[in-house]
C-alpha atoms as a PDB file:
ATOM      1  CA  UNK A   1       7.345  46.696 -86.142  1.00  0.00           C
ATOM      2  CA  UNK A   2       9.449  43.675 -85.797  1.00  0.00           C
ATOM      3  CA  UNK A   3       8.905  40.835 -82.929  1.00  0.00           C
ATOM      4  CA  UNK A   4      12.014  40.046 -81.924  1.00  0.00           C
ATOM      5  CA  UNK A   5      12.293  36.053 -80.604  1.00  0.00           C
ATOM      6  CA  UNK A   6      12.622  36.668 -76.042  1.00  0.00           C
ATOM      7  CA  UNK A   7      15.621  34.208 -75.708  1.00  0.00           C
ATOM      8  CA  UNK A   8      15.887  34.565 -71.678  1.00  0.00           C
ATOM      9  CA  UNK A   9      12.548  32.992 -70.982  1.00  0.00           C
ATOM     10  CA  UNK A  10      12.880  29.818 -68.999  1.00  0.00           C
ATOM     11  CA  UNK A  11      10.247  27.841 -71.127  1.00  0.00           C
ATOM     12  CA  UNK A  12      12.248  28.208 -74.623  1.00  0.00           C
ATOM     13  CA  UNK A  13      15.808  27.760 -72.875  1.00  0.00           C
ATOM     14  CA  UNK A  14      16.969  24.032 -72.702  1.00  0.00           C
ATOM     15  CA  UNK A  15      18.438  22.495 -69.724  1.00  0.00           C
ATOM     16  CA  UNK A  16      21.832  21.850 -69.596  1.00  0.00           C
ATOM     17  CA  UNK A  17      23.354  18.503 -69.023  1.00  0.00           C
ATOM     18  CA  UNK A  18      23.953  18.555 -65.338  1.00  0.00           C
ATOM     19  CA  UNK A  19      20.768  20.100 -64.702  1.00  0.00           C
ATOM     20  CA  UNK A  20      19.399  17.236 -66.515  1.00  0.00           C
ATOM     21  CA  UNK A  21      21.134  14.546 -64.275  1.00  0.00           C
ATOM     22  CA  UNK A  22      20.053  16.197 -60.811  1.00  0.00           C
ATOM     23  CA  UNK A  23      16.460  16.097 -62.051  1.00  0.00           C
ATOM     24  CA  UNK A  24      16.893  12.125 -62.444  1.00  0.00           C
ATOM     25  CA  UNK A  25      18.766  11.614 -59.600  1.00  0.00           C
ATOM     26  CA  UNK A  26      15.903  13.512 -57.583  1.00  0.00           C
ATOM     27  CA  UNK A  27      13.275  11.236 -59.708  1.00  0.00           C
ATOM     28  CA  UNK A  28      15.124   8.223 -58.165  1.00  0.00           C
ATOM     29  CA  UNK A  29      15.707   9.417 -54.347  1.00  0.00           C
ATOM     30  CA  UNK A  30      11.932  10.121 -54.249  1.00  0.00           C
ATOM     31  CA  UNK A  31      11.114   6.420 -56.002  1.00  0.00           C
ATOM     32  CA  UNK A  32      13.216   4.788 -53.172  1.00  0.00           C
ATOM     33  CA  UNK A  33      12.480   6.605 -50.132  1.00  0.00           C
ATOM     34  CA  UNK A  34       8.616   6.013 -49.529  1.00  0.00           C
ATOM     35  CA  UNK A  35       6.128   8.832 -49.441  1.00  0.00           C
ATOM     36  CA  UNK A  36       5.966  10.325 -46.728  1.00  0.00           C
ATOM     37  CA  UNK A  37       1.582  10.077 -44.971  1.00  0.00           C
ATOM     38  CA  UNK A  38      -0.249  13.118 -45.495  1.00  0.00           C
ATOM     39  CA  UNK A  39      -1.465  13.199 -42.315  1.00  0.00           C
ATOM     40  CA  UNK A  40      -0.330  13.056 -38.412  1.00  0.00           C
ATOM     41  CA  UNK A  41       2.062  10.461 -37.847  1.00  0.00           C
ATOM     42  CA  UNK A  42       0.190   6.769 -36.535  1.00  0.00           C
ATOM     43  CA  UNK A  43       0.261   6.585 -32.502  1.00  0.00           C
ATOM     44  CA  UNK A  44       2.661   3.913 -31.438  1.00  0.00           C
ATOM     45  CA  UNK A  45      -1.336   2.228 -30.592  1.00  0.00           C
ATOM     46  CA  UNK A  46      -2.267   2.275 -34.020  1.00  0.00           C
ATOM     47  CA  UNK A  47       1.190   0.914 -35.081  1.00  0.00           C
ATOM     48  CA  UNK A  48       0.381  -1.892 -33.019  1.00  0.00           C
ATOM     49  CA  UNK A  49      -3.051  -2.680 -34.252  1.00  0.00           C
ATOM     50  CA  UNK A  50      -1.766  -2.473 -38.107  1.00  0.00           C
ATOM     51  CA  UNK A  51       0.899  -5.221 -37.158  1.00  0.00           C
ATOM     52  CA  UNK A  52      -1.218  -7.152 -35.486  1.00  0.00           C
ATOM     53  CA  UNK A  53      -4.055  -6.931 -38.638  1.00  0.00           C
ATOM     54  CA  UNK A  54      -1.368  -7.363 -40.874  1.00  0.00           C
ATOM     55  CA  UNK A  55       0.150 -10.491 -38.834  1.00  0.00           C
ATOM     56  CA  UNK A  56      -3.657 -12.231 -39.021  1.00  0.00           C
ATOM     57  CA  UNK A  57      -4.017 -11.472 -42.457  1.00  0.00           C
ATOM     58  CA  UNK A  58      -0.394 -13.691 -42.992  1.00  0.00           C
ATOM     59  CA  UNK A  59      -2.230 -16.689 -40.905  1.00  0.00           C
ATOM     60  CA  UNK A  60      -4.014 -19.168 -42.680  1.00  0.00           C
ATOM     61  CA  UNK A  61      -7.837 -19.548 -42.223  1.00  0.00           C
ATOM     62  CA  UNK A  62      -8.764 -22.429 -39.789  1.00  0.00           C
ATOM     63  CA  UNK A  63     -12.199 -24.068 -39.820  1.00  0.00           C
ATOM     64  CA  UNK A  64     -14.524 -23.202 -36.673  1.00  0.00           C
ATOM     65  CA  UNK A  65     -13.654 -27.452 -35.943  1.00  0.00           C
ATOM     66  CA  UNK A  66     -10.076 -26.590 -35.920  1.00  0.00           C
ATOM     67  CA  UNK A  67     -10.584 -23.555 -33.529  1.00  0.00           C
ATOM     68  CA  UNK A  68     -12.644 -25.407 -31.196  1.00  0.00           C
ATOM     69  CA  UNK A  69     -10.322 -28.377 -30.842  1.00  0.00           C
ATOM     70  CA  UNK A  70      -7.375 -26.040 -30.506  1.00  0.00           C
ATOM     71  CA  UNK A  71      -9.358 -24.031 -27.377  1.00  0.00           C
ATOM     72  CA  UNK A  72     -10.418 -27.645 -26.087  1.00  0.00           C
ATOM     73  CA  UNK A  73      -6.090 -28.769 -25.837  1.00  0.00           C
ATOM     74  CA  UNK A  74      -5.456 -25.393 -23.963  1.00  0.00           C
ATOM     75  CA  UNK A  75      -8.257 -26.058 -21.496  1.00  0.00           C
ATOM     76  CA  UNK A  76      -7.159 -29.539 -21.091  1.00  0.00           C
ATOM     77  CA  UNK A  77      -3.416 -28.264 -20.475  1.00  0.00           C
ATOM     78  CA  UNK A  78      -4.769 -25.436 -18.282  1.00  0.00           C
ATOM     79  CA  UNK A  79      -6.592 -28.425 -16.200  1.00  0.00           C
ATOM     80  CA  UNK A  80      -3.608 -30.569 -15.970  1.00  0.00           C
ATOM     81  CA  UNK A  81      -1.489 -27.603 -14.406  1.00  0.00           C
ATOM     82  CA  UNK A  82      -4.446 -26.281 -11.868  1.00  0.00           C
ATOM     83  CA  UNK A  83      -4.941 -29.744 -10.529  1.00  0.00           C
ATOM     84  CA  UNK A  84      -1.243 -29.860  -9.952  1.00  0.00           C
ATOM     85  CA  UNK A  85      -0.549 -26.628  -8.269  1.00  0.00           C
ATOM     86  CA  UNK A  86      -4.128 -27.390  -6.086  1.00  0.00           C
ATOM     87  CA  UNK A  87      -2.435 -31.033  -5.088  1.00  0.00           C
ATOM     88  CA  UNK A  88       1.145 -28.961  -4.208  1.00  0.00           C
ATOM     89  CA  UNK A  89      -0.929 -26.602  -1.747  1.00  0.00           C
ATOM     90  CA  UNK A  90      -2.891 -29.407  -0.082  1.00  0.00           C
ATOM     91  CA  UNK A  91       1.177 -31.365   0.336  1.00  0.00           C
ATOM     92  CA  UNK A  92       1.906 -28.061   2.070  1.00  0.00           C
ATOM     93  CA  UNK A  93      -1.344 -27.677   4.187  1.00  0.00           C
ATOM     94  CA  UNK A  94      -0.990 -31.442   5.212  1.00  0.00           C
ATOM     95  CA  UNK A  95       2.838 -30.898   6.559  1.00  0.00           C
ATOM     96  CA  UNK A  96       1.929 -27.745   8.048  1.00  0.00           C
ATOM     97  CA  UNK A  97      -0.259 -29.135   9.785  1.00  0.00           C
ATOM     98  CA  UNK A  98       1.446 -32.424  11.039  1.00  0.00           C
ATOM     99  CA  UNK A  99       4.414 -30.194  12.159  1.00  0.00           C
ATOM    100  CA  UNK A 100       3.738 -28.883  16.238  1.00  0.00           C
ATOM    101  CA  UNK A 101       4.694 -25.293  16.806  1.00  0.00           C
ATOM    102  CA  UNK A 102       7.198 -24.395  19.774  1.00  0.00           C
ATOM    103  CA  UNK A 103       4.878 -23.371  22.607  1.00  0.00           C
ATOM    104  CA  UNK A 104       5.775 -19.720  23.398  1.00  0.00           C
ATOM    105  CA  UNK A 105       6.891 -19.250  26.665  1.00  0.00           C
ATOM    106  CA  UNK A 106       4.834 -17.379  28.866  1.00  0.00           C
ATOM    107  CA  UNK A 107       5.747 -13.783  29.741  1.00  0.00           C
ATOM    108  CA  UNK A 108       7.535 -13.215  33.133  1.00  0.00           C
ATOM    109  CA  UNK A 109       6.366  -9.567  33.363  1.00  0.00           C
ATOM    110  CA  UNK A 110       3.881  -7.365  31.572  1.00  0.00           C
ATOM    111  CA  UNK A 111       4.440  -5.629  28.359  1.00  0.00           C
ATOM    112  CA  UNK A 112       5.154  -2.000  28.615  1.00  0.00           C
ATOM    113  CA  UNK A 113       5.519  -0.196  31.674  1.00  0.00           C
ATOM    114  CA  UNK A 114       2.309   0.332  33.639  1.00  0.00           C
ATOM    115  CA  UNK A 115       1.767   4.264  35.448  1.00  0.00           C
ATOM    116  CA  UNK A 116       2.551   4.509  39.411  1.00  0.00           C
ATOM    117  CA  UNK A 117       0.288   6.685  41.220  1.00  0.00           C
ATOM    118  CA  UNK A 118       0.883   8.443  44.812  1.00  0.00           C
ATOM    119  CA  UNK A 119      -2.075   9.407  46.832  1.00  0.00           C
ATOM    120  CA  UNK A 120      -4.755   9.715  49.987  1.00  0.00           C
ATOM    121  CA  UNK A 121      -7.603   6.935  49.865  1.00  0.00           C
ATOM    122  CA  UNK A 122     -10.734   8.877  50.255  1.00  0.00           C
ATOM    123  CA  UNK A 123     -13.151   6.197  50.584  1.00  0.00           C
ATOM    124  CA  UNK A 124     -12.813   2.240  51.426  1.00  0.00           C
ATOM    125  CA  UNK A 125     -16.677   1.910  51.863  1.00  0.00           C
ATOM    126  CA  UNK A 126     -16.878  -0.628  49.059  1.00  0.00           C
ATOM    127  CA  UNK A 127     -15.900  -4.290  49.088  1.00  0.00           C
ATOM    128  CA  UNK A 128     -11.921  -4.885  47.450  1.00  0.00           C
ATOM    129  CA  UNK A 129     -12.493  -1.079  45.989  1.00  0.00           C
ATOM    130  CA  UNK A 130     -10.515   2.071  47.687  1.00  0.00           C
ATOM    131  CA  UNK A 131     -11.072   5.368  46.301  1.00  0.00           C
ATOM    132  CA  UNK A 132      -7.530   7.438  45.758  1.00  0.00           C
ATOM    133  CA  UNK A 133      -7.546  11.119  45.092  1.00  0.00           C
ATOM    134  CA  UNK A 134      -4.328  11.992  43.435  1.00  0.00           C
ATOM    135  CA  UNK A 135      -2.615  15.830  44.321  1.00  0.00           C
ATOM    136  CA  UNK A 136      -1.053  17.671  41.496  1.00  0.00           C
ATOM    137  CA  UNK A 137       0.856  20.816  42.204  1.00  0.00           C
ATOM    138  CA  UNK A 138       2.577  22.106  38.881  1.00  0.00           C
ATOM    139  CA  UNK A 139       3.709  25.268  37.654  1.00  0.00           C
ATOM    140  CA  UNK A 140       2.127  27.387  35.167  1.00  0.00           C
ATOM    141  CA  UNK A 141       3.676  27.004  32.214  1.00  0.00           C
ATOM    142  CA  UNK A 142       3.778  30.641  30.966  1.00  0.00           C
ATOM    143  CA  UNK A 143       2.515  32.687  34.448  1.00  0.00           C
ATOM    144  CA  UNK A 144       4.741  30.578  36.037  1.00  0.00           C
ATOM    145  CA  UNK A 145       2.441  30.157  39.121  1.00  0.00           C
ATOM    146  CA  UNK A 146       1.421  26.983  41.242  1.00  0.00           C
ATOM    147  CA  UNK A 147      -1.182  25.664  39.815  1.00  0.00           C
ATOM    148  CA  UNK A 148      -3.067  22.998  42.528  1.00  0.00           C
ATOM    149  CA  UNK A 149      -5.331  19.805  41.153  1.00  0.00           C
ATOM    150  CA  UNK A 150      -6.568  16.658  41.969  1.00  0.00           C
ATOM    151  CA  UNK A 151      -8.424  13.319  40.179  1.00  0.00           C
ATOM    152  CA  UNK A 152      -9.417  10.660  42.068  1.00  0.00           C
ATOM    153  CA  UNK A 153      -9.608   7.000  40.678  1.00  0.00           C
ATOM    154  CA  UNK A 154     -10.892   3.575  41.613  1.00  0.00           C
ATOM    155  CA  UNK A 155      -8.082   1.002  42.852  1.00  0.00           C
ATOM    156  CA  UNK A 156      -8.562  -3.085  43.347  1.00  0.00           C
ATOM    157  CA  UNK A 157      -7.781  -3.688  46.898  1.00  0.00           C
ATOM    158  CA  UNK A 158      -7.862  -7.452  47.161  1.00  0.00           C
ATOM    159  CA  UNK A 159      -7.555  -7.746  50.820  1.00  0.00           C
ATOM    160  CA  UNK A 160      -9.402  -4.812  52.031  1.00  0.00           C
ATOM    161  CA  UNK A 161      -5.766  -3.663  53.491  1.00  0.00           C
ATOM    162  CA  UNK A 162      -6.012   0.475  53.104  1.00  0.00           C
ATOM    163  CA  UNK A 163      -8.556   2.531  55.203  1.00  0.00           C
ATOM    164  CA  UNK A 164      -9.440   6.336  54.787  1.00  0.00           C
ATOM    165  CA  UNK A 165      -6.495   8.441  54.967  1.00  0.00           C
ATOM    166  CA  UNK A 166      -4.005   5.727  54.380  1.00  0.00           C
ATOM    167  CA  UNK A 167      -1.086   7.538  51.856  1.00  0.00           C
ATOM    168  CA  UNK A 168      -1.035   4.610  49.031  1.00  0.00           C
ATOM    169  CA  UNK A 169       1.142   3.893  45.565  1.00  0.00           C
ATOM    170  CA  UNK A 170      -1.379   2.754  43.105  1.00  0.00           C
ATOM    171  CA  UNK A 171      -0.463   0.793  39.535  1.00  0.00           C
ATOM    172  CA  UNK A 172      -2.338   1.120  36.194  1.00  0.00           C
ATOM    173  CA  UNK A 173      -3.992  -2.766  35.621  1.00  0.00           C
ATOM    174  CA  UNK A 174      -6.412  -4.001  33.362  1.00  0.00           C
ATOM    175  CA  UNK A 175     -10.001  -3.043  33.228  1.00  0.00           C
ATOM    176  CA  UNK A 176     -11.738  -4.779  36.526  1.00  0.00           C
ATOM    177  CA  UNK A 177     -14.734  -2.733  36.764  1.00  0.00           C
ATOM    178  CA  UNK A 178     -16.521   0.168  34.778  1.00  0.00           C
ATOM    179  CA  UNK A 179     -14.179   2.146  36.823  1.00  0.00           C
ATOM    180  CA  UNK A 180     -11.699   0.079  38.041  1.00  0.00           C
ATOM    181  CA  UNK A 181      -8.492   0.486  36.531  1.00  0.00           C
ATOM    182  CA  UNK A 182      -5.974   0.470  39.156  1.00  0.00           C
ATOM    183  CA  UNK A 183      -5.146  -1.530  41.590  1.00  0.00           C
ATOM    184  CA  UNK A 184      -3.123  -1.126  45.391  1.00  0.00           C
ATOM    185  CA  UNK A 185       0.332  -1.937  45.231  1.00  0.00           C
ATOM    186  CA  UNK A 186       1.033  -0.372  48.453  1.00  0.00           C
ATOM    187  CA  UNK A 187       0.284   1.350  52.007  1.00  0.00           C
ATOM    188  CA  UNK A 188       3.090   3.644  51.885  1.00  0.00           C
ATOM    189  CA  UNK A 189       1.676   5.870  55.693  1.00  0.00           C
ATOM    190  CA  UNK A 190      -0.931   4.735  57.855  1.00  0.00           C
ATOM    191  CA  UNK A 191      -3.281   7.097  59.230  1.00  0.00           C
ATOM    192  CA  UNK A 192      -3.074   7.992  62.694  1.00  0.00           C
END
């Protein structure tokens, strides 16, 4: 038997001429474009740090001398600027305080509206104090009935003017007492 030579296998066949170029020009392009990392690609982080490594490495090496009298100027400048800014503020502190402010004009009627109250003094035992029990009729709001209640409330009567019975109008005021927060504005009926 006779071995006959296998012509169509790829390790005896020679390239051809352009497949000879595109195998150089793909030796080039992979000699000029840089190798891709093997790994995950560097956080933006990390590409920070390497610059900043690779910027120190670039410096050149300064004595410990050197270092300390470079940290000694920027203290020195740092001084210069906080005593300047610190002399600026006390300037402004002085003026400020040289200048008089406007006096504010006083107030020619209480803030806010105070509550008016209608109602029958109970009591006028106590001295400049009346006693006021205040009627509320309203209606129900879902049985729609009449519903009747009352509060009574300490009122500052300065000149001991209302007596038991007396039908009085009452205004919210300041605290004057523990209890006292009203105080008579008027005798609206005297009792008979």
């Amino acid at each position: 038997m006779a071995e006959t030579p296998d012509t169509d296998t790829p390790e005896t066949s020679d390239p051809t001429p352009d497949e000879a170029t595109g195998a150089a020009d793909a030796t080039e392009t992979a000699d000029a474009a840089p190798a891709a990392p093997a790994g995950p690609t560097p956080t933006k982080r990390e590409r920070r740090t390497a610059a900043k490594h690779a910027e120190a490495s670039k410096r050149p090496s300064r004595t410990p001398e050197e270092r300390h009298a470079e940290r000694e100027a920027t203290r020195a400048a740092k001084a210069v600027a906080r005593r300047r800014r610190r002399l600026q503020e006390r300037e402004k502190r002085v003026a400020a305080r040289t200048e008089t402010p406007e006096p504010t004009p006083p107030r020619e009627k209480p803030a806010g509206r105070q509550k008016v109250r209608q109602g029958i003094v109970v009591s006028d035992k106590a001295d400049k104090t009346i006693t006021v029990r205040i009627d509320v009729a309203r209606r129900h709001r879902r049985y729609e009935k009449i519903v009747r209640s009352s509060s009574t409330l300490h009122a500052h009567d300065e000149n001991n003017d209302a007596n038991a019975g007396d039908t009085v109008r009452v205004v919210e005021s300041r605290p004057l007492s523990r209890t006292k927060r009203w105080r008579l504005d008027e005798v609206l009926e005297r009792a008979k």
